[in-house]
Protein backbone atom coordinates (compact mmCIF):
# COMPACT_ATOMS: atom_id res chain seq x y z
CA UNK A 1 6.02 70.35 5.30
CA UNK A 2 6.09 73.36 7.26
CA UNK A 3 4.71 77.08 6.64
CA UNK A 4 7.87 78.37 5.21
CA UNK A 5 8.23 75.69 2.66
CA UNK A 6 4.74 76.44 1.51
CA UNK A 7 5.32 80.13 1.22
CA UNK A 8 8.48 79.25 -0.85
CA UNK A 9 6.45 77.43 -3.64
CA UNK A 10 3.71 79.62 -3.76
CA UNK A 11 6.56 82.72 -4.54
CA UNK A 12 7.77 80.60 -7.61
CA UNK A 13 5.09 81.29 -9.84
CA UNK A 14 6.14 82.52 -12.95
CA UNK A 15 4.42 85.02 -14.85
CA UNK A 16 4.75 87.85 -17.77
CA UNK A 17 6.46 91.29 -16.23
CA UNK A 18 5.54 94.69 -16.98
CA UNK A 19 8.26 94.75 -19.93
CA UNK A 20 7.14 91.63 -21.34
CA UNK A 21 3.52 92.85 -21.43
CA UNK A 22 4.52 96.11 -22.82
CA UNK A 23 6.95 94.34 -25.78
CA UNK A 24 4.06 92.25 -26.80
CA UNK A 25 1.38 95.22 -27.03
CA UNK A 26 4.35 96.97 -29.23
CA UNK A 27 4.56 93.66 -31.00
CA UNK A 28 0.94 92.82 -31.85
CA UNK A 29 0.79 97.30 -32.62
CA UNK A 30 3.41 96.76 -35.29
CA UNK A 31 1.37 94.14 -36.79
CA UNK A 32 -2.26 95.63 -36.34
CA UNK A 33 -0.71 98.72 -38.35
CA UNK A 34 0.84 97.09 -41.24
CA UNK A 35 -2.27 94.57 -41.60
CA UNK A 36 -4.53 97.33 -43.42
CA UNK A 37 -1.77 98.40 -46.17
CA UNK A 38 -1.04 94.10 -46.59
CA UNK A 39 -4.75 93.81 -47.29
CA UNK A 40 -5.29 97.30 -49.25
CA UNK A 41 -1.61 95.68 -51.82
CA UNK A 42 -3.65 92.44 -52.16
CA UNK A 43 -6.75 94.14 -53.46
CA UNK A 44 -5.22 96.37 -55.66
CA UNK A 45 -3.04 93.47 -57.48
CA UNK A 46 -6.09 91.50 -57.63
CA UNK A 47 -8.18 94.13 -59.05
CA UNK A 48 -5.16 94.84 -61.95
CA UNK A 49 -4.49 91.05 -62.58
CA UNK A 50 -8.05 89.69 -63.65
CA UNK A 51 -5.96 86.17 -64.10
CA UNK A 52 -8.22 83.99 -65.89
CA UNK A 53 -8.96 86.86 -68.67
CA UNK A 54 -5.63 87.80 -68.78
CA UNK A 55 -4.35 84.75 -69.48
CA UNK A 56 -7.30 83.52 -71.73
CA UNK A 57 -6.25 87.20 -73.66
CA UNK A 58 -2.51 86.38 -73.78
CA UNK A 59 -3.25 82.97 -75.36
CA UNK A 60 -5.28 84.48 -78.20
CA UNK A 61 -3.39 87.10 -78.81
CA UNK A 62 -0.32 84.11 -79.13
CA UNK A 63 -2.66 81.96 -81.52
CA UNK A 64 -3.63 85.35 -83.75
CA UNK A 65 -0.23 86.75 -83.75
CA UNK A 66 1.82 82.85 -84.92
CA UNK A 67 -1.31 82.90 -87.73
CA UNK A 68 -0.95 86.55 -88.86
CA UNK A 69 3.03 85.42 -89.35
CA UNK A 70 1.98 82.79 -91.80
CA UNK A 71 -0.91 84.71 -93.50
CA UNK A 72 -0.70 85.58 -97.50
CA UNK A 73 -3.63 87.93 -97.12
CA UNK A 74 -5.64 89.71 -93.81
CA UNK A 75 -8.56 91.29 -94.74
CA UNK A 76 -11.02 93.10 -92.08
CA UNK A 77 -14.76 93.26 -93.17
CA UNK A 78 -16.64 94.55 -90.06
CA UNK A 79 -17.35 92.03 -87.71
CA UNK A 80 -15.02 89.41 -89.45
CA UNK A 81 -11.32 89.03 -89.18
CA UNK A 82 -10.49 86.99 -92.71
CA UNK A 83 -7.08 85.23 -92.94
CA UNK A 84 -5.89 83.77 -95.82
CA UNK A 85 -3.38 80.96 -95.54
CA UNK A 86 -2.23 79.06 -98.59
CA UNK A 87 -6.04 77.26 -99.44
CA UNK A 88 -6.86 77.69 -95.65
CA UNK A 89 -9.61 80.53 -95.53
CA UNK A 90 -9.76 81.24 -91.14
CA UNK A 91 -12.20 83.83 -89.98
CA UNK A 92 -12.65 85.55 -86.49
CA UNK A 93 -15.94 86.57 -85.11
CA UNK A 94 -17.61 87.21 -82.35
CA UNK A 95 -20.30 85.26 -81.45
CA UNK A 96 -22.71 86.13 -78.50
CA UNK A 97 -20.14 86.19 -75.63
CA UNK A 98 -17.39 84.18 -77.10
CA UNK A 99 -14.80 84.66 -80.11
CA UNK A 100 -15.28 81.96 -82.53
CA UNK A 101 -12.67 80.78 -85.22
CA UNK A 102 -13.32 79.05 -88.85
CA UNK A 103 -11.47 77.38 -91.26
CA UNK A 104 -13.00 77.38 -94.12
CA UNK A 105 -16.50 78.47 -92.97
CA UNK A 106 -17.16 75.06 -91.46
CA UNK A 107 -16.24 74.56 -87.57
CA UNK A 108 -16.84 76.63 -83.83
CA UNK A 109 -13.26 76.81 -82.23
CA UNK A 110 -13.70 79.23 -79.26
CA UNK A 111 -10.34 80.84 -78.80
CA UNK A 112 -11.73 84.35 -76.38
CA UNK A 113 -14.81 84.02 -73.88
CA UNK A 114 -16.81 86.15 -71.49
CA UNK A 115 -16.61 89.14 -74.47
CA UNK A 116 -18.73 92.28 -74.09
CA UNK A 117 -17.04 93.51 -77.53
CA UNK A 118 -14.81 92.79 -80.05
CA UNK A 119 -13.37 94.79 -82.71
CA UNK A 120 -10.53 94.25 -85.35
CA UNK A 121 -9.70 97.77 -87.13
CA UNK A 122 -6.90 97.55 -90.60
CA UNK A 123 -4.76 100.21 -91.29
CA UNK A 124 -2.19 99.69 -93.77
CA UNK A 125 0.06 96.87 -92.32
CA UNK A 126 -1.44 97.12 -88.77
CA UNK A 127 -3.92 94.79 -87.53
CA UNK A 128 -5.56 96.48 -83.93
CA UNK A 129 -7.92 94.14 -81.78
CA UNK A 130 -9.88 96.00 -79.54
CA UNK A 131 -11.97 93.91 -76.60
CA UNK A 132 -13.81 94.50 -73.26
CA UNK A 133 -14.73 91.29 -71.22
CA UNK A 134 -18.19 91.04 -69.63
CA UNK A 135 -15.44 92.03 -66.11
CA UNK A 136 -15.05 95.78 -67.40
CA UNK A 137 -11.63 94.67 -68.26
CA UNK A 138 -10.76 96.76 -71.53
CA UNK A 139 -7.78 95.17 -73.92
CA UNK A 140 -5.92 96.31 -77.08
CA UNK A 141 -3.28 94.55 -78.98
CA UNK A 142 -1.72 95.99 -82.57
CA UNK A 143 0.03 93.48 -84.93
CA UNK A 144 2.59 94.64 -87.76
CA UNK A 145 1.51 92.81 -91.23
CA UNK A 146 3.45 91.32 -93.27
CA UNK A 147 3.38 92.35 -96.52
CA UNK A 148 0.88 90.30 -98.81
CA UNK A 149 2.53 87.72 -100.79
CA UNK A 150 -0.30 89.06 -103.89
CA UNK A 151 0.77 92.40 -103.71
């Protein structure tokens, strides 16, 4: 192998240009500058969707609302929710950090947990459940009675 062969193979070496450098900076830019409104999105969807409360709300709120539907008589005596369905007597407390359900003053069904405060408030044929979870998370839900089947 002579000298000029040499000099020939040490020429090939490939390597990024100028441009190429100067698209991936712009690249890797463009990404750098959406990164902080990506992670800013997350954290504000997580901070509105507290999941496991949500859901856990959702599903008592289902439960309450399919009993209300059936009930002949709701009756709110502060801290109690009374429901009265057929010979079924069910009552809603709360109970240290959890809401408990009854039937018929025996049992400890917990249908709500991690509860700061609960409140049930009766006006006319409105039922309104007012709660706050041990998160800060504050909830409200209103229910249209059905007329009672005594009246």
């Amino acid at each position: 192998m002579n000298m000029k062969e040499i000099k020939n193979v040490l020429n090939k070496q490939s390597g990024f240009t100028l441009l190429e450098a100067i698209m991936n900076i712009f690249i890797l830019s463009l990404i750098m500058l959406f990164l902080p409104l990506i992670f800013q999105s997350v954290n504000a969807i997580d901070k509105v969707m507290e999941v496991e409360d949500d859901f856990e709300w959702n599903l008592f709120l289902i439960g309450l609302r399919n009993e209300l539907k059936e009930a002949d008589h709701v009756a709110v005596v502060k801290p109690y929710l009374f429901i009265e369905k057929g010979a079924l007597k069910i009552q809603y407390v709360q109970y240290g950090l959890v809401v408990r359900r009854q039937v018929d003053g025996s049992g400890h069904e917990i249908v709500l947990q991690n509860i700061k405060s609960l409140q049930f408030l009766k006006e006319d044929n409105h039922l309104h459940v007012q709660t706050e979870f041990l998160s800060g998370v504050e909830d409200e839900a209103s229910f249209l009675l059905p007329l009672s089947r005594e009246e």
